[in-house]
Structure formats: structure tokens, C-alpha cells
N, C-alpha and C. Protein backbone atom coordinates (compact mmCIF):
# COMPACT_ATOMS: atom_id res chain seq x y z
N UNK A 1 86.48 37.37 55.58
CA UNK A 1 86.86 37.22 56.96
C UNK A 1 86.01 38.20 57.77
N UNK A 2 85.52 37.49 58.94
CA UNK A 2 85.05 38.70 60.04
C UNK A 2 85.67 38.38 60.96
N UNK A 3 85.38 39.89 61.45
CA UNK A 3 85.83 40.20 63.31
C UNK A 3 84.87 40.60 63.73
N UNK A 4 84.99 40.15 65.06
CA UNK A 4 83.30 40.52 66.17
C UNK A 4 84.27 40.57 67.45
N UNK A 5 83.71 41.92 67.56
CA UNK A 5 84.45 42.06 69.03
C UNK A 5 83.35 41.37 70.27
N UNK A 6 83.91 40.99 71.00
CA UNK A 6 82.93 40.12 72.11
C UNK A 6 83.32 41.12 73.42
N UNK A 7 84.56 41.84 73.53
CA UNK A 7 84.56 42.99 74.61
C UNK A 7 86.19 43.52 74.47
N UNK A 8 86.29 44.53 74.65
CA UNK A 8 87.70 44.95 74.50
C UNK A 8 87.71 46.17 75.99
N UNK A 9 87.34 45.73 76.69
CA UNK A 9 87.66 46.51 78.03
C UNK A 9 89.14 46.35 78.46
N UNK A 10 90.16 47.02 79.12
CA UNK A 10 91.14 46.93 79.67
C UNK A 10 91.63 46.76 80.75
N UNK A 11 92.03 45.76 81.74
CA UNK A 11 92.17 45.88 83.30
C UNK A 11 90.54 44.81 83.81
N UNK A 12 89.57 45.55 83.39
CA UNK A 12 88.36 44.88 84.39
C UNK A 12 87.33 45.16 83.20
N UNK A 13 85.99 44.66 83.59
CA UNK A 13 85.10 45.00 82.68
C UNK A 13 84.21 46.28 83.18
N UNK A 14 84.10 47.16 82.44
CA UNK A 14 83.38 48.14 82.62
C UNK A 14 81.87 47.38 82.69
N UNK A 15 80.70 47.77 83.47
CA UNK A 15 79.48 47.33 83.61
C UNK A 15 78.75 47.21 82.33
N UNK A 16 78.19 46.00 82.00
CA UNK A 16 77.68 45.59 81.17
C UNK A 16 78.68 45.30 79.90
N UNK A 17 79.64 45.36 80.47
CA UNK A 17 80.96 44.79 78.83
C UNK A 17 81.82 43.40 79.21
N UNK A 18 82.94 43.61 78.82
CA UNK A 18 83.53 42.52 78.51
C UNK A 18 85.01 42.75 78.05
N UNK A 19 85.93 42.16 78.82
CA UNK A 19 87.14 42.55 78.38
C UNK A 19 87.93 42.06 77.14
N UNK A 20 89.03 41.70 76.68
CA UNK A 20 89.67 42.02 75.25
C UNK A 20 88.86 40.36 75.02
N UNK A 21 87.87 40.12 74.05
CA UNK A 21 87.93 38.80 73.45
C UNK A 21 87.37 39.38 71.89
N UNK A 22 87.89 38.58 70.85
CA UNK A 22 87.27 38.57 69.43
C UNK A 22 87.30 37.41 68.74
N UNK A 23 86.45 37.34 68.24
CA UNK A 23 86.18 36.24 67.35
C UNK A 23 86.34 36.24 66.03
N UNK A 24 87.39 35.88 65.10
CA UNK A 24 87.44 36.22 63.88
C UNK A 24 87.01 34.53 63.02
N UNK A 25 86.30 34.62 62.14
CA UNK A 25 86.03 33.73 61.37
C UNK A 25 86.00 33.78 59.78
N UNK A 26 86.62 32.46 59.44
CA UNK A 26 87.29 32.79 58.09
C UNK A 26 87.22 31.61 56.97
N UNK A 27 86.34 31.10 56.38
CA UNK A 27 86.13 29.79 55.31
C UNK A 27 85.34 28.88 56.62
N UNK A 28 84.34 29.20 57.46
CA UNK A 28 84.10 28.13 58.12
C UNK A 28 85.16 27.88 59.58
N UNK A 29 86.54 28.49 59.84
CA UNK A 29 87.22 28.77 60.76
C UNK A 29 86.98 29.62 61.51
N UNK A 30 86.65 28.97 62.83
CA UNK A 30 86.29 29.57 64.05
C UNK A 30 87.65 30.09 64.95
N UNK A 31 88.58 31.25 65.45
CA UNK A 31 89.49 31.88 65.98
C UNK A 31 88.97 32.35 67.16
N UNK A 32 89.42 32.44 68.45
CA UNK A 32 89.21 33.68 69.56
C UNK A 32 90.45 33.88 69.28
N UNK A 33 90.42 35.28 69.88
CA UNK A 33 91.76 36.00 70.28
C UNK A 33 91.60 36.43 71.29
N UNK A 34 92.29 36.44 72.46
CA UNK A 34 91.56 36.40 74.07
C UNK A 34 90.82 36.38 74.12
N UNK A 35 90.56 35.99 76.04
CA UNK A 35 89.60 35.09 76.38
C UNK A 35 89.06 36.01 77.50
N UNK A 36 89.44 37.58 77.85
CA UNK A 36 88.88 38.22 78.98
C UNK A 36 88.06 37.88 79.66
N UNK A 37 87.72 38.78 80.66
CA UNK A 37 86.71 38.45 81.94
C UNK A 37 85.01 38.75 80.90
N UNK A 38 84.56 37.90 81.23
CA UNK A 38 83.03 38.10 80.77
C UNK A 38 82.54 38.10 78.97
N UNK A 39 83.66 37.60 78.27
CA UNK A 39 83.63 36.99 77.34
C UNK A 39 83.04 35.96 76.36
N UNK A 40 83.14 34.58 77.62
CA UNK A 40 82.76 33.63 76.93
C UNK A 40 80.74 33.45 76.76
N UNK A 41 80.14 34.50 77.52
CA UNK A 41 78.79 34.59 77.67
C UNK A 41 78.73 35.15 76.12
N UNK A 42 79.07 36.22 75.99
CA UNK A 42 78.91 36.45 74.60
C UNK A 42 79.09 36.08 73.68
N UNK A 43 80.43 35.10 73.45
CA UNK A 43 80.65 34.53 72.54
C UNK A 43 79.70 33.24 72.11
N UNK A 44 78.70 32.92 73.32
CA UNK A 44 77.86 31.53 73.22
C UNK A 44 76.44 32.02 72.78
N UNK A 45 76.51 33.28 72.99
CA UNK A 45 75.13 34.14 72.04
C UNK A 45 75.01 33.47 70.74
N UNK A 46 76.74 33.74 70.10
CA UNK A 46 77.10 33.46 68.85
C UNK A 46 77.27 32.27 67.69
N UNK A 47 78.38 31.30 69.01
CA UNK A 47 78.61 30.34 68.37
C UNK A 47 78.59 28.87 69.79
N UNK A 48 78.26 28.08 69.16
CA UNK A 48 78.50 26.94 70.63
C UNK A 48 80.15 26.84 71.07
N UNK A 49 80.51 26.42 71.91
CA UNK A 49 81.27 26.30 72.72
C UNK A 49 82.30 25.47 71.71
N UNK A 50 81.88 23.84 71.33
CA UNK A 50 82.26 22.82 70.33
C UNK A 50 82.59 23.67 68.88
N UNK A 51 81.72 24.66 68.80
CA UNK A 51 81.76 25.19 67.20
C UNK A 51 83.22 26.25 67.11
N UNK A 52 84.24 26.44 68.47
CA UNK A 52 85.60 27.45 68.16
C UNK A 52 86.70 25.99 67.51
N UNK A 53 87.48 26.54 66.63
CA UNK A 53 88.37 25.78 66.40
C UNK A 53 89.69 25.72 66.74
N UNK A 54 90.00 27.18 67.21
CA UNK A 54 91.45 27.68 68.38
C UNK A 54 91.59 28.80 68.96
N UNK A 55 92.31 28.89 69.57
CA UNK A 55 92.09 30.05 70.55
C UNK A 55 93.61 30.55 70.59
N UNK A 56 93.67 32.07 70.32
CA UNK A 56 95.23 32.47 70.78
C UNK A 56 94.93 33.51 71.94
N UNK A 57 95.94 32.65 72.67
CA UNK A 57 96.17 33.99 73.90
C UNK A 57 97.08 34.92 73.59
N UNK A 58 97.07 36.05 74.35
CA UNK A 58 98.16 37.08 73.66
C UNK A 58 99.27 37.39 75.22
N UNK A 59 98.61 37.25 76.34
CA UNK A 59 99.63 37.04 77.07
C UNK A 59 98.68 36.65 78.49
N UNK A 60 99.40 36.43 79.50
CA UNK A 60 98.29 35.72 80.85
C UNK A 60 97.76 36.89 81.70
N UNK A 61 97.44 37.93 81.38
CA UNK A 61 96.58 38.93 82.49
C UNK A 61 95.56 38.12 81.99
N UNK A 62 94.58 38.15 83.49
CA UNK A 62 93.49 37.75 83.66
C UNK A 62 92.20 38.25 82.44
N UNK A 63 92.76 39.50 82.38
CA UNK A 63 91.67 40.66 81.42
C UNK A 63 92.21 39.80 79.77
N UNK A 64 92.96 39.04 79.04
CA UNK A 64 92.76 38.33 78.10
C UNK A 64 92.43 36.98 77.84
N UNK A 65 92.78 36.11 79.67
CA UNK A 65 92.66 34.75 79.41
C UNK A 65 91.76 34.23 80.60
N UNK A 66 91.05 34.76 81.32
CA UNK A 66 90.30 34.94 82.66
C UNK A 66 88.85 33.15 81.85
N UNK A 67 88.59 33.94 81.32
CA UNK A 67 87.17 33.06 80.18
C UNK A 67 88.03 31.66 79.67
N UNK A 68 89.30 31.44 79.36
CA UNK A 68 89.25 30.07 78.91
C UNK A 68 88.79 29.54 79.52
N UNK A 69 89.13 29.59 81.12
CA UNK A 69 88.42 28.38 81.75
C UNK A 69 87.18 27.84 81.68
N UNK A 70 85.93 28.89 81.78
CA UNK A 70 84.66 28.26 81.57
C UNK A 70 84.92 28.34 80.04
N UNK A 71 85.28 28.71 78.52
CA UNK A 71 85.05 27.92 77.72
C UNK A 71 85.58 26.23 77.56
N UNK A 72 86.70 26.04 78.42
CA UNK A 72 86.86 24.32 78.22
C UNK A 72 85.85 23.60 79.03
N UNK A 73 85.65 24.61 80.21
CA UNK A 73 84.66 23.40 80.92
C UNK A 73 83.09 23.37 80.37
N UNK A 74 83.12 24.42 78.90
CA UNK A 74 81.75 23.99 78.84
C UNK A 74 81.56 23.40 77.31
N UNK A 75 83.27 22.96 77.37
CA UNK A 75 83.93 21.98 75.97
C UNK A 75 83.45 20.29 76.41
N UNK A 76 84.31 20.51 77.48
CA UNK A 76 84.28 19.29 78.24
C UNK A 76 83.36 18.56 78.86
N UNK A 77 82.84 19.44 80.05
CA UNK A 77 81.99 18.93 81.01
C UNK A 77 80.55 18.81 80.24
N UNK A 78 80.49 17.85 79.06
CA UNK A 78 79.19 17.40 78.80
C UNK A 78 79.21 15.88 77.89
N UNK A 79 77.72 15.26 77.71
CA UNK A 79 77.63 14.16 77.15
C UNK A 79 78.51 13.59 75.95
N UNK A 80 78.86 15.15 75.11
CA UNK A 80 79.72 14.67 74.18
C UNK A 80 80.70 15.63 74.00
N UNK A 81 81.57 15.67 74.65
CA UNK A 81 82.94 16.32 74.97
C UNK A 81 83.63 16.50 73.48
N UNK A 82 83.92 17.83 72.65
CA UNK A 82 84.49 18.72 71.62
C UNK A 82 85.62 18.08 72.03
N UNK A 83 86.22 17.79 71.02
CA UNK A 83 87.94 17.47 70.47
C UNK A 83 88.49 18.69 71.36
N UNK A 84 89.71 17.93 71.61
CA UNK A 84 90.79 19.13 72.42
C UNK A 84 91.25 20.52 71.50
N UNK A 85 90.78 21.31 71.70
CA UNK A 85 91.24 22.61 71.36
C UNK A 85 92.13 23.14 71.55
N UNK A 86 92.80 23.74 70.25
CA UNK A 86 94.59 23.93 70.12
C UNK A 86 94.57 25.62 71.13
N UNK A 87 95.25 25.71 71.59
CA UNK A 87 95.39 26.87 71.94
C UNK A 87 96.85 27.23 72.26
N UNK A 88 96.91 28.52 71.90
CA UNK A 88 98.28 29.42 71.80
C UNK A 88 98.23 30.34 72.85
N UNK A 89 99.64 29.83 73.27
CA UNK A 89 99.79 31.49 74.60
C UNK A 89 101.82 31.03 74.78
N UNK A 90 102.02 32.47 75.57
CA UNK A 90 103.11 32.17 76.35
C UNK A 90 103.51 31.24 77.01
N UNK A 91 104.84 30.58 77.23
CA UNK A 91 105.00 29.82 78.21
C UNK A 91 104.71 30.28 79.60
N UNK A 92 103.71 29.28 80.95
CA UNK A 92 103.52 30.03 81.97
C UNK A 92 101.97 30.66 81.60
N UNK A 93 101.39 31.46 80.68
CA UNK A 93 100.65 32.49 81.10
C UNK A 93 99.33 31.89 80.94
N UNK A 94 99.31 30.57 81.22
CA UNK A 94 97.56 30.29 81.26
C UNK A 94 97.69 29.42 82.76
N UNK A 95 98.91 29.53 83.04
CA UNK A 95 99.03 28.63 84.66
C UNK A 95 97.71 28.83 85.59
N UNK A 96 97.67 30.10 86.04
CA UNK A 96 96.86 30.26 86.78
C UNK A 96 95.20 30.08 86.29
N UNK A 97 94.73 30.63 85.15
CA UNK A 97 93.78 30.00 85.00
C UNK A 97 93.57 28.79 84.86
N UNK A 98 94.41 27.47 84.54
CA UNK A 98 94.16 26.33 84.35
C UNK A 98 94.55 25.49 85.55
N UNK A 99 94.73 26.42 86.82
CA UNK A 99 94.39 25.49 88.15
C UNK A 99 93.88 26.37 88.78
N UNK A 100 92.42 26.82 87.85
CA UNK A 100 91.08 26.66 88.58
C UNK A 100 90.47 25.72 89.08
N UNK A 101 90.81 25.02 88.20
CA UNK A 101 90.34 23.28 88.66
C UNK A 101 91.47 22.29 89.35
N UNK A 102 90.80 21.11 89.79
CA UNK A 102 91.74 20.46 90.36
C UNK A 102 92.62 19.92 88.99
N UNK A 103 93.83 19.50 89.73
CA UNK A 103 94.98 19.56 88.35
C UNK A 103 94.94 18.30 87.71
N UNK A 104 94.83 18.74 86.40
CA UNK A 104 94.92 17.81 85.23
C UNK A 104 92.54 17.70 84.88
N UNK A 105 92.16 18.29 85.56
CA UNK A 105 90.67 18.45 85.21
C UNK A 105 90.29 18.55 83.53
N UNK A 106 91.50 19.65 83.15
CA UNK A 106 90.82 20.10 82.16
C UNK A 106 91.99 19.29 80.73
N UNK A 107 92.58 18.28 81.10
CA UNK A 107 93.91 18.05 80.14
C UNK A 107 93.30 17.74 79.04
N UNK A 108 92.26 17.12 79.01
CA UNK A 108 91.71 16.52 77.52
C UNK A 108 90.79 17.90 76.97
N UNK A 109 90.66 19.08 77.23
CA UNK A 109 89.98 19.64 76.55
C UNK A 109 90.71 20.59 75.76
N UNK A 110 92.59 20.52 75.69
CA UNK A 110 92.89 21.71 75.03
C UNK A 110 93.95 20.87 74.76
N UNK A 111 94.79 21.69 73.50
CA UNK A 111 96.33 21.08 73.40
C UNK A 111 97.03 22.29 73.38
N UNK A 112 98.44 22.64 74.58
CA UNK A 112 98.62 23.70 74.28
C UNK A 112 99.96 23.90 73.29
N UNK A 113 100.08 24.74 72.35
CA UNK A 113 100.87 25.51 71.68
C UNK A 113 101.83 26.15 72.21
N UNK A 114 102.91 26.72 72.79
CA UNK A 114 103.71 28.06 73.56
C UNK A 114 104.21 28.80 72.34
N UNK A 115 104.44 30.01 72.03
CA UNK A 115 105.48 30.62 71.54
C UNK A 115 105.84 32.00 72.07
N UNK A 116 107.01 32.31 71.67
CA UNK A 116 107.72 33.99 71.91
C UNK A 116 106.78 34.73 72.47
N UNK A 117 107.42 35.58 72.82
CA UNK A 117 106.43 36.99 73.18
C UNK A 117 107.05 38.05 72.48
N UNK A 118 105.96 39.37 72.19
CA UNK A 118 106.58 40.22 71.19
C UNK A 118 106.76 41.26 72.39
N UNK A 119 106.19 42.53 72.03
CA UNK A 119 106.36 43.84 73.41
C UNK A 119 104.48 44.01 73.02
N UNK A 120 103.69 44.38 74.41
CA UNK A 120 102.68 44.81 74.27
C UNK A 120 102.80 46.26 73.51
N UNK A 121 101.41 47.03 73.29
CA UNK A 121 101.63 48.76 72.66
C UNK A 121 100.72 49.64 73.06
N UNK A 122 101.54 51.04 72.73
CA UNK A 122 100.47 52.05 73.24
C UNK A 122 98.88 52.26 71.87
N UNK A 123 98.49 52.99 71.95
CA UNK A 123 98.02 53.60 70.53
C UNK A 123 99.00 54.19 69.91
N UNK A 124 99.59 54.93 70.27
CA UNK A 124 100.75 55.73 69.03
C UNK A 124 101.43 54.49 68.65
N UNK A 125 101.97 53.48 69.31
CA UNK A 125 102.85 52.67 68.95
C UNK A 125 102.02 51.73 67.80
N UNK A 126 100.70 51.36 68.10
CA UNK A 126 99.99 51.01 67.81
C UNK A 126 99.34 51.65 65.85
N UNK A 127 99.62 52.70 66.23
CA UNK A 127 100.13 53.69 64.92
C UNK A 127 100.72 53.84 64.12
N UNK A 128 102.06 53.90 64.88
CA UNK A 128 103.17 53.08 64.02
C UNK A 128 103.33 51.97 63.28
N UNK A 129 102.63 51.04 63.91
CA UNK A 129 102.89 49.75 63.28
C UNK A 129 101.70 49.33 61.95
N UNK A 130 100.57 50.16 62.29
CA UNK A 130 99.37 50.28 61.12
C UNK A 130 100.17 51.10 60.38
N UNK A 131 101.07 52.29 59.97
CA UNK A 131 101.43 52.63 59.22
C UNK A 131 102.72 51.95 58.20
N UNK A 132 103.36 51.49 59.26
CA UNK A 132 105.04 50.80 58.56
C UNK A 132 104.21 49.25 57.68
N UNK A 133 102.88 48.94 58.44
CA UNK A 133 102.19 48.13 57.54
C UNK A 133 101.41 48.16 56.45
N UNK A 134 101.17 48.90 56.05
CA UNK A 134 100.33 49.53 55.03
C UNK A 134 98.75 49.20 55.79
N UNK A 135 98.20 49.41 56.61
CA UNK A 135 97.20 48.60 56.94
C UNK A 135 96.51 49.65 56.51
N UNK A 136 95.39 49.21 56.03
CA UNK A 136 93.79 50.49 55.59
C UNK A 136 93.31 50.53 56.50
N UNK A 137 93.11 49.93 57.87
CA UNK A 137 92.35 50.57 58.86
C UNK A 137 92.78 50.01 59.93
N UNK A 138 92.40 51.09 61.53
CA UNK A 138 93.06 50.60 62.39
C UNK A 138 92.51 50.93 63.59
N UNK A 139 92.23 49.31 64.63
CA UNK A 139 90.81 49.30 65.31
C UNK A 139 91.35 49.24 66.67
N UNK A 140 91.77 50.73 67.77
CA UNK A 140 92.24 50.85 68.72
C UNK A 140 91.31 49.76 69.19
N UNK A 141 91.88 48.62 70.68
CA UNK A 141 91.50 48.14 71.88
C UNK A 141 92.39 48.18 73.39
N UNK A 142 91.80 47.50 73.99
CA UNK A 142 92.18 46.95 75.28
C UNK A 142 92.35 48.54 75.96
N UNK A 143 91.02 49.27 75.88
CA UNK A 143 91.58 50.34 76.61
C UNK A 143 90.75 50.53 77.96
N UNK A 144 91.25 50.58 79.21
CA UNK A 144 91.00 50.75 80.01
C UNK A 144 89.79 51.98 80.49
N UNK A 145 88.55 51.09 81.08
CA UNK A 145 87.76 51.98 80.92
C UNK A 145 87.86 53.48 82.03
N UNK A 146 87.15 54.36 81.30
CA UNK A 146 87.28 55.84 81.93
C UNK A 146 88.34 56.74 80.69
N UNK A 147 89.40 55.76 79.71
CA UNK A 147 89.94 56.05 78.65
C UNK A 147 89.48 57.21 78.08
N UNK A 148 90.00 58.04 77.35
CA UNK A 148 89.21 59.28 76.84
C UNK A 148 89.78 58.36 75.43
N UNK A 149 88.62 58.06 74.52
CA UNK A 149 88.91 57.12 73.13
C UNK A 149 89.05 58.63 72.20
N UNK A 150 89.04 59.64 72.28
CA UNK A 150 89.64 60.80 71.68
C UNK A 150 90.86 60.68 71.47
N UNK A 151 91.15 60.85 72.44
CA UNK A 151 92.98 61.49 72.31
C UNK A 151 93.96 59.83 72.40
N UNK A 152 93.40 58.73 72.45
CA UNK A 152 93.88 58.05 72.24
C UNK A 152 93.55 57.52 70.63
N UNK A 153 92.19 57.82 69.72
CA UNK A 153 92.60 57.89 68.20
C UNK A 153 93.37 58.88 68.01
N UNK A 154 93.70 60.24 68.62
CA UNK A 154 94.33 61.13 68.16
C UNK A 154 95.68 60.79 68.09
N UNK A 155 96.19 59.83 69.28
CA UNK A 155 97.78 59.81 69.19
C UNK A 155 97.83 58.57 68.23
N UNK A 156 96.60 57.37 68.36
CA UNK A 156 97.51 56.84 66.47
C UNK A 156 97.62 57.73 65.62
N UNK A 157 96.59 58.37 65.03
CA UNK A 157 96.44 59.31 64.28
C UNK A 157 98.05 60.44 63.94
N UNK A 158 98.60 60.88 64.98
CA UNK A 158 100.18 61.20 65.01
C UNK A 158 101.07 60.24 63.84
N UNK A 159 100.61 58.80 64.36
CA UNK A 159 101.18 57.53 63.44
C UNK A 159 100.88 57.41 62.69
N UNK A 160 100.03 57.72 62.13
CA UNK A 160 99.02 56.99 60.77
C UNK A 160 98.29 57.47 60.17
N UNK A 161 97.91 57.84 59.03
CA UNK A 161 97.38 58.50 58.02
C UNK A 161 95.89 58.36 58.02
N UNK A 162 95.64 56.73 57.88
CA UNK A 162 94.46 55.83 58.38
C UNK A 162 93.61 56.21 58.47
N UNK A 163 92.19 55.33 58.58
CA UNK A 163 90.84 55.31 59.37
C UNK A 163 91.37 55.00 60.70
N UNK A 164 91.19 55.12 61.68
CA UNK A 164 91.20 54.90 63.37
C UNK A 164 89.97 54.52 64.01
N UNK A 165 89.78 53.52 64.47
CA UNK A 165 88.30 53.56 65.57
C UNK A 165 88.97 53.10 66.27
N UNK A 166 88.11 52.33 67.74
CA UNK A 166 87.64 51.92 68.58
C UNK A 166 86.97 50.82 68.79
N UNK A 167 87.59 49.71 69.20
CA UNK A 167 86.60 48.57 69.38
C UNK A 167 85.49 48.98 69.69
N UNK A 168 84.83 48.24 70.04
CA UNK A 168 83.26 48.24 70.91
C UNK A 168 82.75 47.34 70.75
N UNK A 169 82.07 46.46 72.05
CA UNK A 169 81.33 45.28 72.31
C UNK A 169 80.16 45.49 71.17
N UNK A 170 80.41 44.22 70.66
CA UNK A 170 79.65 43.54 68.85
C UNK A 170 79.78 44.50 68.07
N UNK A 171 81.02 44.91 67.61
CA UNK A 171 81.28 45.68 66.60
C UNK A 171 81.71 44.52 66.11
N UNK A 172 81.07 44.22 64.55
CA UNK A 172 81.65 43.28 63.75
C UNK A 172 81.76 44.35 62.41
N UNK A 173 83.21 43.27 62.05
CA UNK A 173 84.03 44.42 60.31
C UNK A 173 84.08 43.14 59.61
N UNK A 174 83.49 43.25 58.82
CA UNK A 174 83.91 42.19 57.87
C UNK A 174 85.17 43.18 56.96
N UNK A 175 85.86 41.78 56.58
CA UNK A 175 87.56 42.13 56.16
C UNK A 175 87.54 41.81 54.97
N UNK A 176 87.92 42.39 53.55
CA UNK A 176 88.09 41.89 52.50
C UNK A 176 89.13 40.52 52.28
């Protein structure tokens, strides 16, 4: 399995980045996991538009789901229009991005999924939960830039025994 971070900025994109999107791929399975502001440019470095196979949103701020829109319209709006793409989010939280367009524009390019919502987290909390998991490593994001990424590995670090980093635009981990 890999992960490729495509931007993990928080709130807005810091200049020249990209807010929370990753791409994990796994047997030939193509995943985003948000869709932030300035995202989907990077992700088309990578892979074509047709070549994702689903997309989970994690909740509707603009800074995770801002980019679906131009990835369906650049699903859709061509000679041979990609199968509708499953995508996962909250009930409600892709509303506003999906009347960017006039309504019902984009219906054939996605099928949506809804489920639960959990609680967003801090890093310490974030700590916690890499530890009560046994996780071997643990890759702070979504941090708002100007962040001091110090003392925010330091407070998982409080949590967790762990390796700790830091996303960062095209940091790819391959995962055992």
C-alpha cells in the first residue's frame, strides 16, 4: 500500500501547497482522502482523473472537499466520460461544493455514499488514538499553516511512544 500526500495544509493553502488531499493506492486501487483547495492539480501530475476509483470525504470544510468539483468535471466534461465515482462524505457536507454548477450538472459523475460522523482531533488526541492502536507510526496533518510542527509532534509524542512526523506535500510512505 502507498500514501502520497498531495497537500495537507489546514484552513487555506499556504503558497505553493495544497490543502488536506492523499492518495492511497493498494492492488491497483486508486483512494483520495480529501479533496482540499489546490489538490486536484497535483493529483493529475500523478494519476488521470478516470484512473481514481473513490473518494472519501472526511467532512465539508472547503479545505477537504473544495477540489471534488473540478475532479468530476474533469471526469465528466469529456469525449469519454469515467463511470460515476463512489464517493463518501457526511450527510449535507458536499452541498455546497456540488452547486458549483448548475443543479444536477454533475449527477452522472459520482454516486454518493453518506455515513456517521466521528469527532475531528488535536495531535495529542491524535496520539492517543496511534497509541490505544498499536499503530508503528504516526503522520501528523491538516495543520494550519504558520503551525509550529515541533510542539505539535511533541504533544502526540505526550500520547505515543511512536515515530511522529508531519505530512508534507509528496511525501509518499509506502505501508507494509
Amino acid at each position: 500500500m502507498r500514501l502520497t500526500v498531495l497537500g495537507s495544509c489546514g484552513a487555506w493553502p499556504d503558497a505553493g501547497q495544497a490543502c488536506s488531499g492523499y492518495l492511497v493506492e493498494h492492488d491497483g486501487f486508486r483512494l483520495l482522502v480529501d479533496l482540499g483547495y489546490a489538490t486536484v492539480p497535483r493529483l493529475l501530475e500523478r494519476v488521470g482523473a478516470g484512473q481514481v476509483d473513490a473518494v472519501f470525504i472526511s467532512h465539508g470544510h472547503p479545505d477537504h472537499c473544495a477540489d471534488l468539483n473540478p475532479l468530476l468535471r474533469a471526469r465528466l466534461l469529456r469525449d469519454d466520460p469515467a463511470a460515476p465515482l463512489p464517493v463518501y462524505a457526511l450527510p449535507g457536507a458536499l452541498d455546497a461544493v456540488l452547486a458549483l454548477d448548475r443543479p444536477g450538472m454533475l449527477a452522472d459523475a459520482y454516486v454518493l455514499h453518506e455515513f456517521t460522523a466521528g469527532s475531528l482531533s488535536s495531535a495529542r488526541q491524535a496520539g492517543r488514538n496511534a497509541a490505544n492502536a498499536g499503530a508503528g507510526h504516526l503522520l501528523l496533518t491538516h495543520l494550519q499553516p504558520g503551525t509550529d510542527q515541533a510542539a505539535a509532534q511533541a504533544a502526540a509524542r505526550d500520547e505515543y511512544d511512536g515515530a511522529v512526523g508531519v505530512a508534507t506535500a509528496d511525501l509518499v510512505v509506502n505501508l507494509p
